[in-house]
N, C-alpha and C. Protein backbone atom coordinates (compact mmCIF):
# COMPACT_ATOMS: atom_id res chain seq x y z
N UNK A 1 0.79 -1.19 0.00
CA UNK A 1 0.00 0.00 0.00
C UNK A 1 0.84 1.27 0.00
N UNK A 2 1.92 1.26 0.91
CA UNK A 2 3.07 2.23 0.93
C UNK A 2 3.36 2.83 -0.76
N UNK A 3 3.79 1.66 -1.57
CA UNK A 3 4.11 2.29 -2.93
C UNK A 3 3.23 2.27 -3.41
N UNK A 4 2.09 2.10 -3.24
CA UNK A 4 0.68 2.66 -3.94
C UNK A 4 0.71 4.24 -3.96
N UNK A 5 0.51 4.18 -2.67
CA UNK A 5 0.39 5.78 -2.22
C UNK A 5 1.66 6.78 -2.69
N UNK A 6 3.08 6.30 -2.72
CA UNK A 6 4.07 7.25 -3.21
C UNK A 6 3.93 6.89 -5.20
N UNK A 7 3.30 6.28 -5.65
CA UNK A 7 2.93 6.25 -6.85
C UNK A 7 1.81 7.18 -7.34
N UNK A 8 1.04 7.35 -6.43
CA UNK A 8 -0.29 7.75 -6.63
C UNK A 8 -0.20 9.24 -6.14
N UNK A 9 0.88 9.53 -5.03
CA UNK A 9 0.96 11.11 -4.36
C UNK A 9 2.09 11.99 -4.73
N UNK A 10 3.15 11.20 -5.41
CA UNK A 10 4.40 12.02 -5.27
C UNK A 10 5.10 12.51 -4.49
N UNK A 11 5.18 11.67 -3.48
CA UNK A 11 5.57 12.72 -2.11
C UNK A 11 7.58 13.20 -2.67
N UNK A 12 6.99 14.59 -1.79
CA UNK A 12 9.08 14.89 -2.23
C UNK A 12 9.73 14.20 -1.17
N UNK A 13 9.11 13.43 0.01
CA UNK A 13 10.03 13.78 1.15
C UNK A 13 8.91 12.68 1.91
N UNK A 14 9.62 11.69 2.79
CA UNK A 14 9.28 11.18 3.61
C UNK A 14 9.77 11.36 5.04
N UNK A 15 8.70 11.69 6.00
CA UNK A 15 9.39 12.26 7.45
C UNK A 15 8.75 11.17 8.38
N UNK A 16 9.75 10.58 9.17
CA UNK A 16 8.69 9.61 9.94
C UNK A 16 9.93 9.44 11.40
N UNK A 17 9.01 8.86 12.64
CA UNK A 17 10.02 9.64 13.94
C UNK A 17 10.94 8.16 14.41
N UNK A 18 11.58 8.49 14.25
CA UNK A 18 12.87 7.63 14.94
C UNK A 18 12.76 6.87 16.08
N UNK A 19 13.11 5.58 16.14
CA UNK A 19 12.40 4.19 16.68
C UNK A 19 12.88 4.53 18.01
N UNK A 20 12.23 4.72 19.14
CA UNK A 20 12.97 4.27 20.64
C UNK A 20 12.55 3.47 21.11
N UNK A 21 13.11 2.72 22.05
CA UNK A 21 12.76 1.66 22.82
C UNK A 21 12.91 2.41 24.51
N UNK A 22 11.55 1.91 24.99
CA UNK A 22 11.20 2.61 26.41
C UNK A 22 11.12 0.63 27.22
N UNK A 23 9.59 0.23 27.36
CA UNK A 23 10.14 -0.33 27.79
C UNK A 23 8.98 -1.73 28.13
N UNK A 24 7.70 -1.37 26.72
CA UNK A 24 7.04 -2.90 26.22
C UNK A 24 8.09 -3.31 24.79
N UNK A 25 8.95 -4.66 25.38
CA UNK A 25 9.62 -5.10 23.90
C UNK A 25 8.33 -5.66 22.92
N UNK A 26 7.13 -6.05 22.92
CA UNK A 26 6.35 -6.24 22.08
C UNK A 26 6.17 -5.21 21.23
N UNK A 27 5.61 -3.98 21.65
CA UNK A 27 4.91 -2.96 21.08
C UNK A 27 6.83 -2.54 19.98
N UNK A 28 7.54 -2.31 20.56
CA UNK A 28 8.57 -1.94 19.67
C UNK A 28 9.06 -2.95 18.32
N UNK A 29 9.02 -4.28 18.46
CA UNK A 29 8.96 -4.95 17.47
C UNK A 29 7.91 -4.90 16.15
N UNK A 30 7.13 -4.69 16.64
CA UNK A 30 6.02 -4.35 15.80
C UNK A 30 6.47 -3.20 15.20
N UNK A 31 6.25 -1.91 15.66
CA UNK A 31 6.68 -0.80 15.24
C UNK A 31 7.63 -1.09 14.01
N UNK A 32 8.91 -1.44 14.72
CA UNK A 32 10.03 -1.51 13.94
C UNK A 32 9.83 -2.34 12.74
N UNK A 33 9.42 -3.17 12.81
CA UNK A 33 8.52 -4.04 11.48
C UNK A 33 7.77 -2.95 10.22
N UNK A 34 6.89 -2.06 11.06
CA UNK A 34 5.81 -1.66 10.57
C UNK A 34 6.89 -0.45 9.53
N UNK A 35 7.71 -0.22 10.38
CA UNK A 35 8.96 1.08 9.73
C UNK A 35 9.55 0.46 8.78
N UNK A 36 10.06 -0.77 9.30
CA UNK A 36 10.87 -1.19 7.66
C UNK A 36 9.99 -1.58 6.85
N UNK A 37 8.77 -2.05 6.50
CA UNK A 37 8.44 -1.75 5.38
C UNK A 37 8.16 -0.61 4.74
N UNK A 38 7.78 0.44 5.73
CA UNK A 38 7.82 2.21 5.06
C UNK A 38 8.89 2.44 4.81
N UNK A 39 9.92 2.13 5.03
CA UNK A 39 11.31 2.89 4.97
C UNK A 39 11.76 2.26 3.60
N UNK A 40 11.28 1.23 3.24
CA UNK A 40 11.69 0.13 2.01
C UNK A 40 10.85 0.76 1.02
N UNK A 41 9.77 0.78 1.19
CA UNK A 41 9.26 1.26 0.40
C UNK A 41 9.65 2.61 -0.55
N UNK A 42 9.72 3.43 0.21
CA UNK A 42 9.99 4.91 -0.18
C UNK A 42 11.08 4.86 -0.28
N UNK A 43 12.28 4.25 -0.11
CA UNK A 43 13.32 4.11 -0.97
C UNK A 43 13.08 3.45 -2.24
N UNK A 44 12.72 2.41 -2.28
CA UNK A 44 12.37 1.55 -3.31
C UNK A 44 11.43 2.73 -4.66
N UNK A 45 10.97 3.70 -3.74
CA UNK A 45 10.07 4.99 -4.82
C UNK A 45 11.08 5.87 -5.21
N UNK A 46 12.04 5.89 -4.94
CA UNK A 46 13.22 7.33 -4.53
C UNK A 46 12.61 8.03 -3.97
N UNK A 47 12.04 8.26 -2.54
CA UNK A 47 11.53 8.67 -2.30
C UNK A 47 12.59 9.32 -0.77
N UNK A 48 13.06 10.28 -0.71
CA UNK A 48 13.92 10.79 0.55
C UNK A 48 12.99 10.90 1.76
N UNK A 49 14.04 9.99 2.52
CA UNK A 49 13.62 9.65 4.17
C UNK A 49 14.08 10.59 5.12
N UNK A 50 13.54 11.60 5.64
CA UNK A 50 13.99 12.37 7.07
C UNK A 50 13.56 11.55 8.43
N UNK A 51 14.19 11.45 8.87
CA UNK A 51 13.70 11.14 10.55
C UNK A 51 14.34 12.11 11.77
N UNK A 52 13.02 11.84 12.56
CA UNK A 52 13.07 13.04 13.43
C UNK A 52 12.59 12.13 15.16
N UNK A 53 13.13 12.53 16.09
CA UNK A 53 13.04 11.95 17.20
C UNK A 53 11.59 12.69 17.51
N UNK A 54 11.14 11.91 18.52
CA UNK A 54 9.83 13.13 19.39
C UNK A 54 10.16 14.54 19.74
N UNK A 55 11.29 14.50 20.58
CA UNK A 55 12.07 15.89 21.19
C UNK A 55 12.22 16.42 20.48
N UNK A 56 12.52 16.40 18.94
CA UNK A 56 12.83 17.34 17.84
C UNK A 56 10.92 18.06 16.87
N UNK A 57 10.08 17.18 17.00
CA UNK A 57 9.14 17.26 16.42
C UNK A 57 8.23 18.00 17.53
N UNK A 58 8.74 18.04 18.71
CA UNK A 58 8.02 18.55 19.67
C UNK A 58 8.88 20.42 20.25
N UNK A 59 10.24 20.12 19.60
CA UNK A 59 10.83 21.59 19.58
C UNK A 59 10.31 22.14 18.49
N UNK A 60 10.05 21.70 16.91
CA UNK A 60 9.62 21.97 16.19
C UNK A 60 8.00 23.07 15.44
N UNK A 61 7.52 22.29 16.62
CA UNK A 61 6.02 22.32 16.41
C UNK A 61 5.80 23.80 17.70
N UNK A 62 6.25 23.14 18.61
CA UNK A 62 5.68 24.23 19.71
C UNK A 62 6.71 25.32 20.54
N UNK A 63 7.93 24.50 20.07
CA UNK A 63 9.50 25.85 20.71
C UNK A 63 9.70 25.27 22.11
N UNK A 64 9.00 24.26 21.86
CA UNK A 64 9.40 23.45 23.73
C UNK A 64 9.85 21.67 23.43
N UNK A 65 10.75 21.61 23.66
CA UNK A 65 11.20 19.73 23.57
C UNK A 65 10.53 18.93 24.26
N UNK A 66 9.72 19.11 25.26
CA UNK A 66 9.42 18.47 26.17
C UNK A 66 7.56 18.86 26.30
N UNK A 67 7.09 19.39 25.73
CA UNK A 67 5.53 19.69 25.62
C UNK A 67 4.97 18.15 25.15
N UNK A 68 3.47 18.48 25.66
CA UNK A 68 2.84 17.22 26.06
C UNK A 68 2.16 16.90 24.74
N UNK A 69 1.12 16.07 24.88
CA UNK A 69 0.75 15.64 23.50
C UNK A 69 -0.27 16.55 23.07
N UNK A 70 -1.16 17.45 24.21
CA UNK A 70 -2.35 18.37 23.81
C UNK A 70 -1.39 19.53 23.37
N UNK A 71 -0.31 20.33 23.48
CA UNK A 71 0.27 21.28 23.41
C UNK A 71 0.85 20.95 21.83
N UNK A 72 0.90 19.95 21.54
CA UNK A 72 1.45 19.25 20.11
C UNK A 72 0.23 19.44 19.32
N UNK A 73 -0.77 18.82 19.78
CA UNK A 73 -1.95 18.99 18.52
C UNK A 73 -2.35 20.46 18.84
N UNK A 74 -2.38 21.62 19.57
CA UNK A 74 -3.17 22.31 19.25
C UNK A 74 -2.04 23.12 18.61
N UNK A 75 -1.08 23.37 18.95
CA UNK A 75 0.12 23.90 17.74
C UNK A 75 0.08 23.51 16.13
N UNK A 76 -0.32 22.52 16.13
CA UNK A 76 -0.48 21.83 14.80
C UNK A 76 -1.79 22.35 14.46
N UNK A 77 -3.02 22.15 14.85
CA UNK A 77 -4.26 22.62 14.50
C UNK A 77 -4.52 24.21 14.15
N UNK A 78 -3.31 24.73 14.96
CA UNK A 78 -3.50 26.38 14.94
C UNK A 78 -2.25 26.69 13.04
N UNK A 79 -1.21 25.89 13.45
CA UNK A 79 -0.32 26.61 12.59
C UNK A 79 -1.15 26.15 11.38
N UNK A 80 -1.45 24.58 10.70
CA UNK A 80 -2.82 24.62 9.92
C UNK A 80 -3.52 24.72 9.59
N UNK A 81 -3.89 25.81 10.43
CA UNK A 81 -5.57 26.53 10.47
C UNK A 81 -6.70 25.61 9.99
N UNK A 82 -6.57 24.85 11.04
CA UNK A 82 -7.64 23.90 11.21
C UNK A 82 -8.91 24.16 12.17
N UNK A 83 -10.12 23.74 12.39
CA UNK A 83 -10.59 24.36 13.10
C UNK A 83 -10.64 23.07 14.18
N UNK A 84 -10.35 21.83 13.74
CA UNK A 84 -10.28 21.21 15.31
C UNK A 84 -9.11 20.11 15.21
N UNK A 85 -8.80 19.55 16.22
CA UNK A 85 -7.92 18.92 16.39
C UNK A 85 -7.99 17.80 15.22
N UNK A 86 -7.58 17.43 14.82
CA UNK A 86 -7.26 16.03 14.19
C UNK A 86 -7.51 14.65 14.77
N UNK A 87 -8.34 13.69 14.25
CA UNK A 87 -8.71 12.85 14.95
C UNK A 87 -8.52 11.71 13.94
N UNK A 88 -8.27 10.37 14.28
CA UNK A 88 -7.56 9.67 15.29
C UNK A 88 -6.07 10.52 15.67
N UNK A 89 -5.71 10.45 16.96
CA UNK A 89 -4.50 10.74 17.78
C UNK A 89 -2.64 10.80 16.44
N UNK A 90 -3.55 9.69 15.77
CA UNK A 90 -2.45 9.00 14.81
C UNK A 90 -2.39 9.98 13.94
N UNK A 91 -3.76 10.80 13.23
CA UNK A 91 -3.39 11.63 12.26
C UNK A 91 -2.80 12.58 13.11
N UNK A 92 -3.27 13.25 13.96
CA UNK A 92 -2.66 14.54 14.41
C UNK A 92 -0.97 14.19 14.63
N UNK A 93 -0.36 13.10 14.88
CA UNK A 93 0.85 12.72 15.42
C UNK A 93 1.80 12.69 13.89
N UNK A 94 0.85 12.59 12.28
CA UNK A 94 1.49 12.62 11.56
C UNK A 94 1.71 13.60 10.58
N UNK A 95 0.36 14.87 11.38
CA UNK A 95 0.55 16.43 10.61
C UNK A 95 1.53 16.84 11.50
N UNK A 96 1.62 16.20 12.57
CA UNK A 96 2.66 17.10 13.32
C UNK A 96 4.02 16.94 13.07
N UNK A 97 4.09 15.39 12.52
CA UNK A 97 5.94 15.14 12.12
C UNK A 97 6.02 15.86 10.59
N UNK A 98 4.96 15.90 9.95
CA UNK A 98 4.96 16.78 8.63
C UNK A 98 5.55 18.30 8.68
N UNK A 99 4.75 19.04 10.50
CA UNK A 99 4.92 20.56 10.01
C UNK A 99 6.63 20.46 10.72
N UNK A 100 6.82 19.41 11.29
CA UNK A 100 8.37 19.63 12.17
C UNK A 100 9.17 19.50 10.58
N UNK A 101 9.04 18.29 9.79
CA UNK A 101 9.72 18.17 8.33
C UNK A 101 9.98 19.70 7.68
N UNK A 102 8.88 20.04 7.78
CA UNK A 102 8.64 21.35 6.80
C UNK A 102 9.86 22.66 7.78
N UNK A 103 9.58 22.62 9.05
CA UNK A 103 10.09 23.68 9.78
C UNK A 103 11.87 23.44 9.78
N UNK A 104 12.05 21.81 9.87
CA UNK A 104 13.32 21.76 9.95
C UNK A 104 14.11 21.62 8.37
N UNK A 105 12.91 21.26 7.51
CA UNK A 105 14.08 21.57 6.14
C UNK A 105 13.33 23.10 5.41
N UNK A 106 13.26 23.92 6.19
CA UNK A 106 12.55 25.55 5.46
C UNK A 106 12.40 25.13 4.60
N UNK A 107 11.29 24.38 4.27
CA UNK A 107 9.92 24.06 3.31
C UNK A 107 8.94 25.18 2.34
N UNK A 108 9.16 25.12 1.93
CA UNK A 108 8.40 25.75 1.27
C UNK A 108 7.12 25.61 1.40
N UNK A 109 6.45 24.60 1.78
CA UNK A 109 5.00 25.16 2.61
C UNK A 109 4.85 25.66 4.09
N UNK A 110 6.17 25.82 4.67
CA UNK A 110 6.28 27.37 5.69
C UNK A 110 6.57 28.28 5.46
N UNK A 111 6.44 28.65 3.61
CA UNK A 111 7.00 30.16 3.98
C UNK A 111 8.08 30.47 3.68
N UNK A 112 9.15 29.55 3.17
CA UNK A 112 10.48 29.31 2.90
C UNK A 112 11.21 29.09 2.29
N UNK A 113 12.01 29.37 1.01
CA UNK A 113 12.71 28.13 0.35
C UNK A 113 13.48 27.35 0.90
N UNK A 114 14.19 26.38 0.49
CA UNK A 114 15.04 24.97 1.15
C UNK A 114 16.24 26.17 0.33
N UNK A 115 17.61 25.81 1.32
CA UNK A 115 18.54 26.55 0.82
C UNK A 115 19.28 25.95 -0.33
C-alpha cells in the first residue's frame, strides 16, 4: 500500500520519527517491522527519508522539547488553520511530524525556500 500511495501522491520527502525503545519489547517490534516496510518502500520509490526523534518534532512544532501531547496537537491545528484537532490521535501525530519536516528543512510550505 506504501508504494501505492508514493505512486499515486508524489511525495518529495518522507518524514517519519525515529524508533525508541522505552520499555514494552512487544509494542517496539512491531513498530520496527511496521517502519521497515515504510522505509523500504519509499526508498524503493526514490523517495527521501527524514527522521526526526519526538524531542525534535516537539521543539519543532511548539518551541518546547518536552511539551505534552495536547500542546502538540493544538500547535499543529493552529499553525494549519484547522478548526479542530485532528482525529484519530495518529493523524494529528502525523501532521505534526509533517509541520516539524517542513520547519526543519525551510519548506516551502512554511514560507520558505530549502537553501
Amino acid at each position: 500500500g506504501i508504494k501505492d500511495i508514493c505512486t499515486r501522491y508524489q511525495p518529495e520527502a518522507l518524514s517519519i520519527e525515529k524508533l525508541y525503545y522505552q520499555h514494552n519489547q512487544t509494542t517496539v517490534i512491531g513498530v520496527a517491522e511496521a517502519r521497515g516496510v515504510i522505509l523500504l518502500a519509499a526508498a524503493q520509490c526514490g523517495v527521501p527519508i527524514y527522521e526526526y526523534t519526538p524531542m525534535q518534532v516537539k521543539q519543532a512544532v511548539t518551541g518546547y522539547g518536552k511539551a505534552v501531547k495536547k500542546q502538540i496537537q493544538e500547535m499543529t491545528r493552529i499553525m494549519l488553520h484547522l478548526q479542530t484537532i485532528p482525529k484519530p490521535d495518529d493523524t494529528a501525530d502525523a501532521l505534526a511530524m509533517a509541520v516539524a519536516h517542513c520547519h526543519c528543512s525551510r519548506s516551502r510550505l512554511m514560507g520558505t525556500a530549502p537553501r
